[in-house]
Protein backbone atom coordinates (compact mmCIF):
# COMPACT_ATOMS: atom_id res chain seq x y z
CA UNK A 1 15.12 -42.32 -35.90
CA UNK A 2 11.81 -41.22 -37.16
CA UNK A 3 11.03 -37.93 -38.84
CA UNK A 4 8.95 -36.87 -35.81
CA UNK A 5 12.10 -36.84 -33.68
CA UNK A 6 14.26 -35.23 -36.09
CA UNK A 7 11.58 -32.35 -36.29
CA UNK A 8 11.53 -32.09 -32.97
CA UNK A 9 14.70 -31.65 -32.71
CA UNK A 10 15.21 -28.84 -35.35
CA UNK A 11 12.10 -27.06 -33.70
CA UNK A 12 13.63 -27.28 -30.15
CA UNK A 13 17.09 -26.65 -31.52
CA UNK A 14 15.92 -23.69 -33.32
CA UNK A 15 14.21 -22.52 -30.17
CA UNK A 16 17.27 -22.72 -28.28
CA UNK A 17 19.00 -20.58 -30.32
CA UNK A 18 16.59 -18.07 -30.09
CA UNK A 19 16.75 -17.96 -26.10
CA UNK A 20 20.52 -17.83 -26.02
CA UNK A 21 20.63 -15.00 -28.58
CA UNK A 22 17.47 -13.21 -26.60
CA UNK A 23 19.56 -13.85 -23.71
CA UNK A 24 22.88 -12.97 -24.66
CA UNK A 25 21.36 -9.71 -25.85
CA UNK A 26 19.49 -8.34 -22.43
CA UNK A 27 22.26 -9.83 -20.44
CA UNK A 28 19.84 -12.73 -18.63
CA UNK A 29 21.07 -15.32 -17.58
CA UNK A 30 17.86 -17.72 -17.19
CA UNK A 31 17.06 -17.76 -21.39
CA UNK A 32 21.03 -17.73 -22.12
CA UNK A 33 21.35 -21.22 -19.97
CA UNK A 34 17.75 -22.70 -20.94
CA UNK A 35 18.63 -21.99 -24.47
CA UNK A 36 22.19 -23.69 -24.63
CA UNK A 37 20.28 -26.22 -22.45
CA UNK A 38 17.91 -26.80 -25.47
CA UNK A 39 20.52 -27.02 -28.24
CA UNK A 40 22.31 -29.47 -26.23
CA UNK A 41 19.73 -31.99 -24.92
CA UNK A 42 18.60 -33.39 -27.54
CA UNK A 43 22.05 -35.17 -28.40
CA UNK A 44 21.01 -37.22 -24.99
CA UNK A 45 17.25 -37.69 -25.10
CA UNK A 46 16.39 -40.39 -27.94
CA UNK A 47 13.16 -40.69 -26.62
CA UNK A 48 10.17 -39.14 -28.48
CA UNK A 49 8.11 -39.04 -25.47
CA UNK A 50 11.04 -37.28 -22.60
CA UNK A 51 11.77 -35.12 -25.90
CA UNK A 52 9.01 -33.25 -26.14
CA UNK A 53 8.42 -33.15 -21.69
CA UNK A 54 12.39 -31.93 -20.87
CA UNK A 55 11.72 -29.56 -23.88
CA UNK A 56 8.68 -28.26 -23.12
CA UNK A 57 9.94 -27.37 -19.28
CA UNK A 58 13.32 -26.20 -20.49
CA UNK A 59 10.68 -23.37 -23.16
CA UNK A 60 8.94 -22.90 -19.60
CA UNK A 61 11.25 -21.85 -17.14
CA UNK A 62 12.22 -18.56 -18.64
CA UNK A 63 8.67 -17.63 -18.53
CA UNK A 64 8.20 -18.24 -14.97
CA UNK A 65 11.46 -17.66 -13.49
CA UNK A 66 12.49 -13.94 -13.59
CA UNK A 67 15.87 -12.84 -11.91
């Protein structure tokens, strides 16, 4: 592990939590999932480079999918 990835991973963590507490608070379902989706993923990914990709589309998706 390099201290890129564990940065990552606290920033995209962090992030998570955010979106499931922004979610959890208007009642939407899209942030609530891509959040817990966020804090969880990173436990599988040990890639750098699909780190930063599945992250970055999983911080998308609420922005462009509105239910």
């Amino acid at each position: 592990m390099d201290t890129t990835y564990l940065f990552l991973v606290i920033l995209f963590s962090a992030t998570g939590m955010a979106f499931f507490m922004y979610g959890k608070k208007q009642v939407s379902f899209i942030p609530m999932l891509c959040g817990l989706a966020l804090m969880i993923y990173p436990y599988f990914v040990t890639n750098t480079l699909p780190l930063i990709g599945v992250g970055a589309v999983l911080i998308a998706i609420p922005w462009f999918v509105r239910l």
